[in-house]
PDB file of N, CA and C in Angstrom:
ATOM      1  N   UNK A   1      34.715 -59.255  28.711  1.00  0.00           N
ATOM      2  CA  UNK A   1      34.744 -60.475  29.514  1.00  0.00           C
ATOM      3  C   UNK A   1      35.667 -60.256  30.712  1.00  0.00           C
ATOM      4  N   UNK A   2      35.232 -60.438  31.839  1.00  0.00           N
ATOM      5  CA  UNK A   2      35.971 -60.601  33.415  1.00  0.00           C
ATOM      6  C   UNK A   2      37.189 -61.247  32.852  1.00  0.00           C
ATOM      7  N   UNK A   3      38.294 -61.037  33.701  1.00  0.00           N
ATOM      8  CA  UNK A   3      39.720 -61.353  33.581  1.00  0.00           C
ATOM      9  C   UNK A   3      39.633 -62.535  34.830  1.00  0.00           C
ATOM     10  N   UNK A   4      40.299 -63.454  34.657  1.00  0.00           N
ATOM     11  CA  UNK A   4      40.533 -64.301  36.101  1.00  0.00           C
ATOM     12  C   UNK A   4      41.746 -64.533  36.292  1.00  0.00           C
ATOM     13  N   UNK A   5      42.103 -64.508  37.059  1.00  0.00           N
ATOM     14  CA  UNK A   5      43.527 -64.327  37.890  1.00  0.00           C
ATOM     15  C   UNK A   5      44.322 -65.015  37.440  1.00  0.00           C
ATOM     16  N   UNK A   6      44.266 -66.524  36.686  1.00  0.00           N
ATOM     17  CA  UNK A   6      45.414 -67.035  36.030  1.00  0.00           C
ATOM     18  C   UNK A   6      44.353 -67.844  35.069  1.00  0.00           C
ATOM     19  N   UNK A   7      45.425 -67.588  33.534  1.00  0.00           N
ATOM     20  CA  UNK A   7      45.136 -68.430  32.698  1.00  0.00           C
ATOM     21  C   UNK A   7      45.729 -69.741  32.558  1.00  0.00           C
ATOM     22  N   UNK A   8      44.507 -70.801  32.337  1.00  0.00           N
ATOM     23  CA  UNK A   8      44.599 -71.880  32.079  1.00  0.00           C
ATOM     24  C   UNK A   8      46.094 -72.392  31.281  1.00  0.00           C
ATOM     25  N   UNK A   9      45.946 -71.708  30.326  1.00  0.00           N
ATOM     26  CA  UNK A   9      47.315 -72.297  28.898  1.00  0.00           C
ATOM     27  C   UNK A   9      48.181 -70.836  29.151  1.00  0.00           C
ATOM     28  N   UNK A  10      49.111 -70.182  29.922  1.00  0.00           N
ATOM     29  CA  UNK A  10      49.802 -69.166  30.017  1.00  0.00           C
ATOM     30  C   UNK A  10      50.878 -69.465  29.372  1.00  0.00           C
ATOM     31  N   UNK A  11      51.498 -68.839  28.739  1.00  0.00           N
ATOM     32  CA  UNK A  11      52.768 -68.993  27.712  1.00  0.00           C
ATOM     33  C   UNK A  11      53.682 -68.750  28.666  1.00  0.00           C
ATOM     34  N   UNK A  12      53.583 -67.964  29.318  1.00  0.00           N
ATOM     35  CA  UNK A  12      54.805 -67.964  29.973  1.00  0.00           C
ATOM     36  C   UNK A  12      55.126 -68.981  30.421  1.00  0.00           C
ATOM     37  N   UNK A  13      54.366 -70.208  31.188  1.00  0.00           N
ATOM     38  CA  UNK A  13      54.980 -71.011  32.379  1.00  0.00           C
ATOM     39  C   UNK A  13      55.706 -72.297  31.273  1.00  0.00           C
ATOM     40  N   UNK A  14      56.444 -73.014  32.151  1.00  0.00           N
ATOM     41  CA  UNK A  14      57.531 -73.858  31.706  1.00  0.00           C
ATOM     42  C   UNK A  14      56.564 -75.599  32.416  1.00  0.00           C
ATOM     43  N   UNK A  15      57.031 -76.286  31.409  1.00  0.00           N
ATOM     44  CA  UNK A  15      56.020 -77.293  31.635  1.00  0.00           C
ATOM     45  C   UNK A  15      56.453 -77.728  33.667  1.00  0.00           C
ATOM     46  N   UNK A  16      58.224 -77.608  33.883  1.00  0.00           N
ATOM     47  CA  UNK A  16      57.631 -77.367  35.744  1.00  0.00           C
ATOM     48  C   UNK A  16      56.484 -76.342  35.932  1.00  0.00           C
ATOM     49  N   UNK A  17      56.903 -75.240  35.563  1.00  0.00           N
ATOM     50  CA  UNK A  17      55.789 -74.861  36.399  1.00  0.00           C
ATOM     51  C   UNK A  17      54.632 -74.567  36.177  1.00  0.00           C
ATOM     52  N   UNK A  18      53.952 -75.638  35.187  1.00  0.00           N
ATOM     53  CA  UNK A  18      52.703 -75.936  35.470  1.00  0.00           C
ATOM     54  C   UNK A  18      52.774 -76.628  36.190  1.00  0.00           C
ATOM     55  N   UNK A  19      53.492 -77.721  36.992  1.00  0.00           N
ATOM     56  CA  UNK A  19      53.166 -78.670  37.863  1.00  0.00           C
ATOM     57  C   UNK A  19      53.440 -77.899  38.934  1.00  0.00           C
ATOM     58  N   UNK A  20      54.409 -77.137  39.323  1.00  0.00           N
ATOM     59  CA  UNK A  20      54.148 -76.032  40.258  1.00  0.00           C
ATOM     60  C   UNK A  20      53.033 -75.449  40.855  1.00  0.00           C
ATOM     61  N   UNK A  21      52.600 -74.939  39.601  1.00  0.00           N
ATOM     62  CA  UNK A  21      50.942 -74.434  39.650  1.00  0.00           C
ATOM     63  C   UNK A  21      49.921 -75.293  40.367  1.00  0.00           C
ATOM     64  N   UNK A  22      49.979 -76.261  39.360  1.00  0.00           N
ATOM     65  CA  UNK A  22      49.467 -77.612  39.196  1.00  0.00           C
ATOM     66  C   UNK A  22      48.754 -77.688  41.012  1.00  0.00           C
ATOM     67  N   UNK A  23      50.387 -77.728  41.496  1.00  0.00           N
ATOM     68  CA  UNK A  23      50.439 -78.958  43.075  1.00  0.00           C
ATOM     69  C   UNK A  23      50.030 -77.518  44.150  1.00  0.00           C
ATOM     70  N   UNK A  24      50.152 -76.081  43.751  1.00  0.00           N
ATOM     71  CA  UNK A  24      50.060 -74.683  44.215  1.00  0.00           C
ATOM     72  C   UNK A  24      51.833 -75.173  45.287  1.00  0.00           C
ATOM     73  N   UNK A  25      52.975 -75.613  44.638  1.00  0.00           N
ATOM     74  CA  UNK A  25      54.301 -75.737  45.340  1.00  0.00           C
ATOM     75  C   UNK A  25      54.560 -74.036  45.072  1.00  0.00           C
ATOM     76  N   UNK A  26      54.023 -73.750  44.123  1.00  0.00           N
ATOM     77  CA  UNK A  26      55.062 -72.138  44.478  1.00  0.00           C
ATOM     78  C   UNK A  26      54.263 -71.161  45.272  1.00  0.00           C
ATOM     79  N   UNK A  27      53.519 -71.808  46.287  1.00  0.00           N
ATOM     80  CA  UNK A  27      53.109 -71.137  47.303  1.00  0.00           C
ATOM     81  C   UNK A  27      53.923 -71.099  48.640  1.00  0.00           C
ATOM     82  N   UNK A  28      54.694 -72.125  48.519  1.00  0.00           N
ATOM     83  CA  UNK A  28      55.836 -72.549  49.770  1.00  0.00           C
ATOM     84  C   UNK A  28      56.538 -71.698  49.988  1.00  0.00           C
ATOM     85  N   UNK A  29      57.223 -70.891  49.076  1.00  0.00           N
ATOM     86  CA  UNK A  29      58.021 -69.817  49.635  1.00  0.00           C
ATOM     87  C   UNK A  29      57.596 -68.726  50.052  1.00  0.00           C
ATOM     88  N   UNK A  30      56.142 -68.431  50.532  1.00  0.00           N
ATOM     89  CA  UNK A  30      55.720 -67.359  50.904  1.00  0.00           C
ATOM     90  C   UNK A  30      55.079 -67.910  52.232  1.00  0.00           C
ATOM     91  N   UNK A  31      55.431 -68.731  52.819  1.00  0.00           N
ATOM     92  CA  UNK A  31      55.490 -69.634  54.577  1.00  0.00           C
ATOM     93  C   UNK A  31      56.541 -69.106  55.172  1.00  0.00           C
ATOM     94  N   UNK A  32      58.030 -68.256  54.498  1.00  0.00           N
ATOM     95  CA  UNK A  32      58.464 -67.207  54.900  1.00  0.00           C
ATOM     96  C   UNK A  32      57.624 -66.427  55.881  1.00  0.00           C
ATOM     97  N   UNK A  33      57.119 -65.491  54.335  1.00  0.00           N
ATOM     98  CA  UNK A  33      56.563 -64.293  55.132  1.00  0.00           C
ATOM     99  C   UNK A  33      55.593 -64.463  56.474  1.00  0.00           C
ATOM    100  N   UNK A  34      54.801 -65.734  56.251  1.00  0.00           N
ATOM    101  CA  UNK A  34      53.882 -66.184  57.421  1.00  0.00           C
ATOM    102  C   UNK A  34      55.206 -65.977  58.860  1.00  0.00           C
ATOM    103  N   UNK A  35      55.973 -66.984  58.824  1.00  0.00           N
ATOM    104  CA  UNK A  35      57.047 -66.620  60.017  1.00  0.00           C
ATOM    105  C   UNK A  35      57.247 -65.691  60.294  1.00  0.00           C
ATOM    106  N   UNK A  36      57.471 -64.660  59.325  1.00  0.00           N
ATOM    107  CA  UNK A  36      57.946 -63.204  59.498  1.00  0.00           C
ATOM    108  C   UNK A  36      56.944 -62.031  60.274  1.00  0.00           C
ATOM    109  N   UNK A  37      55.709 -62.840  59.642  1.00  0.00           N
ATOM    110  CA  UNK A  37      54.588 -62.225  60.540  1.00  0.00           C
ATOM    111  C   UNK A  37      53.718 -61.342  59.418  1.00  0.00           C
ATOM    112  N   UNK A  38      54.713 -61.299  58.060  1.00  0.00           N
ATOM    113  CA  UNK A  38      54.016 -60.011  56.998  1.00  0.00           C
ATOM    114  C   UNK A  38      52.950 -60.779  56.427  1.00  0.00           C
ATOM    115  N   UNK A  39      52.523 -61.681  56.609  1.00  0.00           N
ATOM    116  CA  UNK A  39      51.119 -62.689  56.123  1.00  0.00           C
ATOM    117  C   UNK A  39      50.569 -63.576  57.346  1.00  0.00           C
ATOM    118  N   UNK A  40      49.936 -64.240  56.917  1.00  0.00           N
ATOM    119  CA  UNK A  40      48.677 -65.299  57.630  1.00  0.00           C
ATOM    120  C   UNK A  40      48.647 -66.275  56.826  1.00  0.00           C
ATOM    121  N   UNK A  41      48.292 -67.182  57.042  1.00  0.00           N
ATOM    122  CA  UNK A  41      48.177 -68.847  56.429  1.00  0.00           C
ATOM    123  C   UNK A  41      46.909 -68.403  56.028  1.00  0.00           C
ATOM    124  N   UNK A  42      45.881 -67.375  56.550  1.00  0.00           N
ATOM    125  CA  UNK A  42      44.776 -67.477  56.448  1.00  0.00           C
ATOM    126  C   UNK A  42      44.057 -65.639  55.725  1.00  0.00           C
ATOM    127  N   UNK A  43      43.184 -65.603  54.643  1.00  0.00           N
ATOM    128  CA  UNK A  43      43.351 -63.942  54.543  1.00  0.00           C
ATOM    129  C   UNK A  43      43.540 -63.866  53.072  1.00  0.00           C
ATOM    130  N   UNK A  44      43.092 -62.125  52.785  1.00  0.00           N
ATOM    131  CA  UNK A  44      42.417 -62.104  51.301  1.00  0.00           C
ATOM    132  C   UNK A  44      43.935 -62.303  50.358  1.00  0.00           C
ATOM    133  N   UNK A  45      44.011 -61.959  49.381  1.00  0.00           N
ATOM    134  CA  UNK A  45      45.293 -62.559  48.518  1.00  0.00           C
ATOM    135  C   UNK A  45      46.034 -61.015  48.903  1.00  0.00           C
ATOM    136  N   UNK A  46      47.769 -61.008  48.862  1.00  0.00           N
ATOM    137  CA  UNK A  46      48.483 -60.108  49.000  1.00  0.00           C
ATOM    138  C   UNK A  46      47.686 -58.976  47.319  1.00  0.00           C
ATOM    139  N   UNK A  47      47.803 -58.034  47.248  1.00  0.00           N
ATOM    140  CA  UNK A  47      47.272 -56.835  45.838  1.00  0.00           C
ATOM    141  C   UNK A  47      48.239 -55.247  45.917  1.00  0.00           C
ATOM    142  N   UNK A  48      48.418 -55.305  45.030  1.00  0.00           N
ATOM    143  CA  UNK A  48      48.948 -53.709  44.682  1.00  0.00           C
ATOM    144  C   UNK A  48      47.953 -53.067  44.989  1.00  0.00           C
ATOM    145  N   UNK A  49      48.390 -51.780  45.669  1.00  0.00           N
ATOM    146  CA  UNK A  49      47.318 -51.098  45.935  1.00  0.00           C
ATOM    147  C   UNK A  49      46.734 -50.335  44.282  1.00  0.00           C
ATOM    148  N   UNK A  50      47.122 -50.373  43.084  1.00  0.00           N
ATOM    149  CA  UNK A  50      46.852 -50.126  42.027  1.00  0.00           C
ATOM    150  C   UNK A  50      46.049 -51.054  41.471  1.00  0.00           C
ATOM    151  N   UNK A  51      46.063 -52.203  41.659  1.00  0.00           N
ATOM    152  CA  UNK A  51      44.957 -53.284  41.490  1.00  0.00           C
ATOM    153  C   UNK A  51      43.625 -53.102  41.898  1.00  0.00           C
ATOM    154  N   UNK A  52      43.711 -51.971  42.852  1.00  0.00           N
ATOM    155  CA  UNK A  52      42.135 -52.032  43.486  1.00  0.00           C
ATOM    156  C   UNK A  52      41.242 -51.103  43.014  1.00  0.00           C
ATOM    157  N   UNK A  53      40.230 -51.357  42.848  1.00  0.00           N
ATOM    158  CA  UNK A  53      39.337 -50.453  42.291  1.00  0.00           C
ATOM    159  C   UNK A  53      38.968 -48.910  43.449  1.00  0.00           C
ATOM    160  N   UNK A  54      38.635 -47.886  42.871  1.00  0.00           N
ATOM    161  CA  UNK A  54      38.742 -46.792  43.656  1.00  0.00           C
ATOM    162  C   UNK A  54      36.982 -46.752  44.125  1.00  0.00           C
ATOM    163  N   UNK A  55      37.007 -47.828  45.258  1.00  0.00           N
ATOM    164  CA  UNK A  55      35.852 -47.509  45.795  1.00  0.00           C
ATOM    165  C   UNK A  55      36.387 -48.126  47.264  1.00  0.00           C
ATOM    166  N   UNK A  56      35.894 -47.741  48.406  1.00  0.00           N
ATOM    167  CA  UNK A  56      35.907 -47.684  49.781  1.00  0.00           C
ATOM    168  C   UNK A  56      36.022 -49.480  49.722  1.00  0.00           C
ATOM    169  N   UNK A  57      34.716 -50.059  49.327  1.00  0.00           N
ATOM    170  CA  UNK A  57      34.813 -51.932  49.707  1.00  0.00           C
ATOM    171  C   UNK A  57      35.946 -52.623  49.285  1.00  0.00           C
ATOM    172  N   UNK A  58      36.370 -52.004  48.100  1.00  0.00           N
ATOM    173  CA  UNK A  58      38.016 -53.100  47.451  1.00  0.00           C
ATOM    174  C   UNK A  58      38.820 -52.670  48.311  1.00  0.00           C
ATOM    175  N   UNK A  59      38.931 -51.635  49.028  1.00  0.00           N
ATOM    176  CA  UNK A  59      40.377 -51.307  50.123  1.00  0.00           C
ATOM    177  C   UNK A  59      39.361 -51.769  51.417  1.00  0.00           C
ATOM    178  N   UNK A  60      38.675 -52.254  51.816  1.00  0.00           N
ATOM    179  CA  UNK A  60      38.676 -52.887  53.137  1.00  0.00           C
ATOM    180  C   UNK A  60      38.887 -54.361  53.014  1.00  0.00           C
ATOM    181  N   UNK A  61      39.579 -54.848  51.717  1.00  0.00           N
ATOM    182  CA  UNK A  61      40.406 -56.315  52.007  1.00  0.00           C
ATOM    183  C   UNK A  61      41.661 -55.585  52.588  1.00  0.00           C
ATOM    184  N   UNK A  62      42.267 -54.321  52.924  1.00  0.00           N
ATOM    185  CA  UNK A  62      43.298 -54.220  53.331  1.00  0.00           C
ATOM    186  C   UNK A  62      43.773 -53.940  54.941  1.00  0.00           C
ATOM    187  N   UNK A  63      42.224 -54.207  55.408  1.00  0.00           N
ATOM    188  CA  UNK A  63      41.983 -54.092  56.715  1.00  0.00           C
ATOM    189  C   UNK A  63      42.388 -55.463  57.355  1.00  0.00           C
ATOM    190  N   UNK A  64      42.889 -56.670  56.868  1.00  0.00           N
ATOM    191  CA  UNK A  64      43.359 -57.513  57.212  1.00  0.00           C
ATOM    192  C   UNK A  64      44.273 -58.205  56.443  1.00  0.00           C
ATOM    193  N   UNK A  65      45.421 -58.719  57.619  1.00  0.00           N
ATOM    194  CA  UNK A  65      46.517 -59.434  56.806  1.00  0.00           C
ATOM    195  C   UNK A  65      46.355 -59.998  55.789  1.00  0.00           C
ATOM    196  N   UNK A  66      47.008 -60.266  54.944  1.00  0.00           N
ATOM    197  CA  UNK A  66      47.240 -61.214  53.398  1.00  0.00           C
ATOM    198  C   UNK A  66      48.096 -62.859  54.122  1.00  0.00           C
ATOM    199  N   UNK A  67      47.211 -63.435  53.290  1.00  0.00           N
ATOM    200  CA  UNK A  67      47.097 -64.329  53.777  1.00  0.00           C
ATOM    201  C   UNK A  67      47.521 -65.580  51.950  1.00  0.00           C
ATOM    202  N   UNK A  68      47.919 -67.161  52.718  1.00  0.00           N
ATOM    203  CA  UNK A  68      48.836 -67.627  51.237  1.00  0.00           C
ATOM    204  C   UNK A  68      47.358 -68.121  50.756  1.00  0.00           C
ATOM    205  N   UNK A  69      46.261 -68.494  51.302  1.00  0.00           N
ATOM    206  CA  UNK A  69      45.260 -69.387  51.184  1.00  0.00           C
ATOM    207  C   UNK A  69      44.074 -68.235  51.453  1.00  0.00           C
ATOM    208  N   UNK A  70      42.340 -68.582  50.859  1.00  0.00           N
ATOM    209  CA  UNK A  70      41.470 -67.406  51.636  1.00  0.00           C
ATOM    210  C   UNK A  70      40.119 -68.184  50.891  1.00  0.00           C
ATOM    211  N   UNK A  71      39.290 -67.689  51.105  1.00  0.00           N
ATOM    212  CA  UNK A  71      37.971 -67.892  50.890  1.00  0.00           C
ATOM    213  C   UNK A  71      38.164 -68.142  49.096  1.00  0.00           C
ATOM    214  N   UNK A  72      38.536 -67.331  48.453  1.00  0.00           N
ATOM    215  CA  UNK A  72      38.366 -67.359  46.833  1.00  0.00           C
ATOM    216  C   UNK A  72      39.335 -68.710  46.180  1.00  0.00           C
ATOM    217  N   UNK A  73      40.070 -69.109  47.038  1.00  0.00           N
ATOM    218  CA  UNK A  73      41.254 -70.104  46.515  1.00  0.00           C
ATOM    219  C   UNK A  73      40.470 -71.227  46.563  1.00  0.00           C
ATOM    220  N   UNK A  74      39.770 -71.478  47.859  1.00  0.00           N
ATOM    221  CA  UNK A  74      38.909 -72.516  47.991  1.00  0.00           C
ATOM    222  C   UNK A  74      37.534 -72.619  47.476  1.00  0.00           C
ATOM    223  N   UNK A  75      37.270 -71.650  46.759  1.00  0.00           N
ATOM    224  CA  UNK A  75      36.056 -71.544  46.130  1.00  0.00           C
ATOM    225  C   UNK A  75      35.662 -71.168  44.687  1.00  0.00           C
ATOM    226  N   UNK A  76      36.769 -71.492  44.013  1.00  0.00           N
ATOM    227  CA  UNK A  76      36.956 -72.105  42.424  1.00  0.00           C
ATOM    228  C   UNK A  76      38.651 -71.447  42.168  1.00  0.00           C
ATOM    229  N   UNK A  77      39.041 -70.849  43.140  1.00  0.00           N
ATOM    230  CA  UNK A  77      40.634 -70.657  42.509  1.00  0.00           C
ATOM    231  C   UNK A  77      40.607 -69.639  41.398  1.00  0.00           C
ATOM    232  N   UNK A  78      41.442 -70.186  40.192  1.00  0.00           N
ATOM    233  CA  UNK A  78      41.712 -69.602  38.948  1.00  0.00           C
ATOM    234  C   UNK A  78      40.613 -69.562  38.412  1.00  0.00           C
ATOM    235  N   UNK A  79      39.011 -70.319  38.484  1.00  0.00           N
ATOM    236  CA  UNK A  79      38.119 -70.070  37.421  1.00  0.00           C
ATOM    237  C   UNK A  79      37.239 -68.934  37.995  1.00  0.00           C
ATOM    238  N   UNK A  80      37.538 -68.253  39.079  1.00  0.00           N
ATOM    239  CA  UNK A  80      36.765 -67.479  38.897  1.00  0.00           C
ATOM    240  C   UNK A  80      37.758 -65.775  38.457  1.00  0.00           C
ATOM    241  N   UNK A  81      36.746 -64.988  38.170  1.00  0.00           N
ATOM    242  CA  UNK A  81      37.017 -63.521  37.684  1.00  0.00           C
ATOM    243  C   UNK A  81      37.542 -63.089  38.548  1.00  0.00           C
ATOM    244  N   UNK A  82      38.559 -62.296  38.499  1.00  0.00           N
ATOM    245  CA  UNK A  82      38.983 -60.938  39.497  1.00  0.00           C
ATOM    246  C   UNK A  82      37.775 -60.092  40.516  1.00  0.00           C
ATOM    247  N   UNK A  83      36.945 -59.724  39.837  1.00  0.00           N
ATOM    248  CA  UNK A  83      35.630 -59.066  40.418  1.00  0.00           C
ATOM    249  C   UNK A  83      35.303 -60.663  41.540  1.00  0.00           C
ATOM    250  N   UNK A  84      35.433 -61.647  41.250  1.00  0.00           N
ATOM    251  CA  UNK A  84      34.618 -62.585  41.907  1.00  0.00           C
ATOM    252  C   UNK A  84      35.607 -62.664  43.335  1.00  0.00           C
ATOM    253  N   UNK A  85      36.828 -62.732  42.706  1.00  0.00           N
ATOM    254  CA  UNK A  85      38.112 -62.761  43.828  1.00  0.00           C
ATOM    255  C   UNK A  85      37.722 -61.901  45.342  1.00  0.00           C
ATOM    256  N   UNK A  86      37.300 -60.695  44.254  1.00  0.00           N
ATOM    257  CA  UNK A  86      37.546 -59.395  45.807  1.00  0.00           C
ATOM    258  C   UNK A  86      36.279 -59.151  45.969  1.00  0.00           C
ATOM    259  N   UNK A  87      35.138 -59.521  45.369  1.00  0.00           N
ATOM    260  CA  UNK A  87      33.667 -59.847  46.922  1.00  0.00           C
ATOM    261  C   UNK A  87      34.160 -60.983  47.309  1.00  0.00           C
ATOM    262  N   UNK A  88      35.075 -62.338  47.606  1.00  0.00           N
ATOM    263  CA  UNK A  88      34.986 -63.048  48.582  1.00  0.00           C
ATOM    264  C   UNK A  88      35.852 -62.580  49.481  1.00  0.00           C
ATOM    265  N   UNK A  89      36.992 -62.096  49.201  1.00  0.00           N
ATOM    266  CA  UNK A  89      38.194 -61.180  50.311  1.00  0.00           C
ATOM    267  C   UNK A  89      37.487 -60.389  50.973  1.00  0.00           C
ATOM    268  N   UNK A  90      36.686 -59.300  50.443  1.00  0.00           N
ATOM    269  CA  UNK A  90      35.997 -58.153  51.084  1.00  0.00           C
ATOM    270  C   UNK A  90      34.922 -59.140  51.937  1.00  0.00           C
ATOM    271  N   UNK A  91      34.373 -60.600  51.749  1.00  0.00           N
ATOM    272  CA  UNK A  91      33.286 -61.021  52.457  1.00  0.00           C
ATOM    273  C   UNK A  91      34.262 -61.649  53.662  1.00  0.00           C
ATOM    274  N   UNK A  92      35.151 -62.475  53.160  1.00  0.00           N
ATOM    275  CA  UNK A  92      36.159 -62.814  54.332  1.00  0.00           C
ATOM    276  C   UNK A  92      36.649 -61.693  55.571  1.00  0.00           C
ATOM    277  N   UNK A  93      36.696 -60.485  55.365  1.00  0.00           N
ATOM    278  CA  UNK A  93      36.871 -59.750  56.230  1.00  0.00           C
ATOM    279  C   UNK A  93      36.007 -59.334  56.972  1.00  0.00           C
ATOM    280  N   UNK A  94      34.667 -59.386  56.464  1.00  0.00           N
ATOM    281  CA  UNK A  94      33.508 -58.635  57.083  1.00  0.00           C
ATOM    282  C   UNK A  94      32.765 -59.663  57.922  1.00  0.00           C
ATOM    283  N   UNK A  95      33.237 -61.151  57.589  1.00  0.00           N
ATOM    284  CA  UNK A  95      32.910 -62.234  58.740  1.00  0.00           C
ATOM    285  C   UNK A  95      34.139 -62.641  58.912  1.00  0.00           C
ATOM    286  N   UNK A  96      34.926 -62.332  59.128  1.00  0.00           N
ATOM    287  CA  UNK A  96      36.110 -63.303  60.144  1.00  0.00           C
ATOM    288  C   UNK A  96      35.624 -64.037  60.956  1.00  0.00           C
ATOM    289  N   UNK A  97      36.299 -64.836  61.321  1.00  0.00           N
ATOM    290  CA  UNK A  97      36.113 -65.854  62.382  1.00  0.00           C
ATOM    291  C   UNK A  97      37.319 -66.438  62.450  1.00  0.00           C
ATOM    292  N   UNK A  98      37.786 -67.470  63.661  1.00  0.00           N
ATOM    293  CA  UNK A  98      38.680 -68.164  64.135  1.00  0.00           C
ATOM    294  C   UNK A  98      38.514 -69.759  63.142  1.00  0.00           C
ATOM    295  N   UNK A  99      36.984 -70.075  63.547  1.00  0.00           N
ATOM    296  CA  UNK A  99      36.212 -71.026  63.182  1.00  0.00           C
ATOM    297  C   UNK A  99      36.387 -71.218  61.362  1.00  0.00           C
ATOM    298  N   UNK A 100      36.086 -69.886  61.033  1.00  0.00           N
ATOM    299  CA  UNK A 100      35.987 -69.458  59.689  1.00  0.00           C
ATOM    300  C   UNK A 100      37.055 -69.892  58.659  1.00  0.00           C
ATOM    301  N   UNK A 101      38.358 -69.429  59.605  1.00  0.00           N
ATOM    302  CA  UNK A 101      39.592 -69.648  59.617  1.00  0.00           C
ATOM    303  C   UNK A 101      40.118 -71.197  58.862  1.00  0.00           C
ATOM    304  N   UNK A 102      39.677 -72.004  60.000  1.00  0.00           N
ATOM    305  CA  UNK A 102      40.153 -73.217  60.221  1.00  0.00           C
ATOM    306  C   UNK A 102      39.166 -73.985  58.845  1.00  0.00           C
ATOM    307  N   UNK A 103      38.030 -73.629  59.014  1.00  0.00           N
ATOM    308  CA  UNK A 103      37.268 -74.321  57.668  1.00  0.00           C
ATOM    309  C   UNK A 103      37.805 -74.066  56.185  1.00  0.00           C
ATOM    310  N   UNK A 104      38.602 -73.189  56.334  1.00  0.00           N
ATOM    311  CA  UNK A 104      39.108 -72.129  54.918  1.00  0.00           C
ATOM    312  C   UNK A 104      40.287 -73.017  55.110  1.00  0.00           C
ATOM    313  N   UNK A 105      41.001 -73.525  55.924  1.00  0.00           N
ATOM    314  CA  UNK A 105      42.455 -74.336  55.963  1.00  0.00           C
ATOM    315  C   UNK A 105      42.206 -75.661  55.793  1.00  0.00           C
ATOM    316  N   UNK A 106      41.153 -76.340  56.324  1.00  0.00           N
ATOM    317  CA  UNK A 106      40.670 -77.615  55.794  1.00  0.00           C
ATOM    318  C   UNK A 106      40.188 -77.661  54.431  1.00  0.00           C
ATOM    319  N   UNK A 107      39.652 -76.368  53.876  1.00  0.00           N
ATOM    320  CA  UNK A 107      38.924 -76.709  51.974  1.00  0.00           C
ATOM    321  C   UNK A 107      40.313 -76.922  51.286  1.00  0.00           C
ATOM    322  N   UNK A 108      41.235 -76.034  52.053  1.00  0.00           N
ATOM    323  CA  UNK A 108      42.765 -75.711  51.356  1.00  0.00           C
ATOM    324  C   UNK A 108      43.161 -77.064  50.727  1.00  0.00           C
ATOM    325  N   UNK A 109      43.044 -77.790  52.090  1.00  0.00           N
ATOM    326  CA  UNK A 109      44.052 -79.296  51.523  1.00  0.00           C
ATOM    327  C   UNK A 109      43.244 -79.816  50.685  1.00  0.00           C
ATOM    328  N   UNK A 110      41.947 -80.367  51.249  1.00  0.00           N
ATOM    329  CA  UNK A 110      41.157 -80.744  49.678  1.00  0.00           C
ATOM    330  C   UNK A 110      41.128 -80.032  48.176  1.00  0.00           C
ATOM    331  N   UNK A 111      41.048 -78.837  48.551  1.00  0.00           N
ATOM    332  CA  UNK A 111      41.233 -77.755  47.074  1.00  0.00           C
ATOM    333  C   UNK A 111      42.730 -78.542  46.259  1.00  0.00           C
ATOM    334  N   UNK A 112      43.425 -78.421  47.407  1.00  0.00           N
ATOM    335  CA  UNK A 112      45.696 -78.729  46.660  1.00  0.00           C
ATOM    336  C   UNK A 112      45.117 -80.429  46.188  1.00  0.00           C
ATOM    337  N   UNK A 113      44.883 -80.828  47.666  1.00  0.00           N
ATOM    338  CA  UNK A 113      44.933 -82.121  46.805  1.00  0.00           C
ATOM    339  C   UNK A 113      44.067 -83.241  45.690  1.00  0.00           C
ATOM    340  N   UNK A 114      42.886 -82.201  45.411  1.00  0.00           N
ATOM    341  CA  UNK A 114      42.096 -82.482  44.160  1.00  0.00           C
ATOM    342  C   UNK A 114      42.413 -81.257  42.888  1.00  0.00           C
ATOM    343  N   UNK A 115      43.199 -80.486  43.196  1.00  0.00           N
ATOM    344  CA  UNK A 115      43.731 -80.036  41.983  1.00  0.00           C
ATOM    345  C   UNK A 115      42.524 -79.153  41.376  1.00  0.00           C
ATOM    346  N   UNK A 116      41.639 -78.619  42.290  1.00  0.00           N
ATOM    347  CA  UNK A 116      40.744 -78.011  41.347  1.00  0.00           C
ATOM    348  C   UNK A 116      40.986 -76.392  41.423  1.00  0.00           C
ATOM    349  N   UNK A 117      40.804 -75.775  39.905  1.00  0.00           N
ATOM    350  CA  UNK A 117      40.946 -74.623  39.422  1.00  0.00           C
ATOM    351  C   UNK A 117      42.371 -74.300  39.639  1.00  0.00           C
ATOM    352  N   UNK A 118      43.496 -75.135  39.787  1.00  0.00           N
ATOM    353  CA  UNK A 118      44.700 -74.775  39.425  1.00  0.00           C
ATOM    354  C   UNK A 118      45.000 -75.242  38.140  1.00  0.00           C
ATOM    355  N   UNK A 119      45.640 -74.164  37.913  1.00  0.00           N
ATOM    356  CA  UNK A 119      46.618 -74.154  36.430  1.00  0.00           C
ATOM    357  C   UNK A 119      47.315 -72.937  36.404  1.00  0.00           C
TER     358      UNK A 119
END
């Protein structure tokens, strides 16, 4: 069975931070790095380069900045699989847009503020 990027009931987290999760607040401290310039508001998820599978398409999400928000966050989040994650990163790169951009920052707020596929 596909792995997806965060489990629902994780033992580790502390009932904050499921609401953390919950509200995506522990995304705030990485509006840093956006200032800093080492991210984008917009762009596939930051990955170890050991995370990636050894084929040419999983390393051309690295052809563009990492970004706190991206195509896969807004398009089921946590319920989808890892595999599902990086064809939308790898598709986000291969259509960029400005336009693209801005539609991916508008699903954002609806995504945070209907709470869907966070946990």
């Amino acid at each position: 069975m596909p792995r997806s990027p965060k489990r629902q009931a994780d033992p580790r987290c502390t009932r904050v931070g499921l609401v953390l999760r919950r509200w995506s607040i522990d995304e705030i401290p990485q509006l840093w790095c956006v200032f800093t310039g080492s991210m984008s508001l917009v762009g596939p998820r930051p990955r170890l380069e050991a995370e990636l599978a050894d084929s040419p398409e999983e390393y051309r999400r690295l052809e563009a900045r990492p970004g706190i928000s991206g195509l896969w966050q807004t398009s089921g989040r946590a319920d989808l699989t890892f595999e599902d994650a990086d064809l939308l990163d790898v598709e986000y790169v291969d259509n960029w847009s400005l336009i693209g951009d801005l539609v991916i920052l508008a699903r954002t707020v609806r995504t945070v503020l209907g709470r869907r596929g966070a946990y």
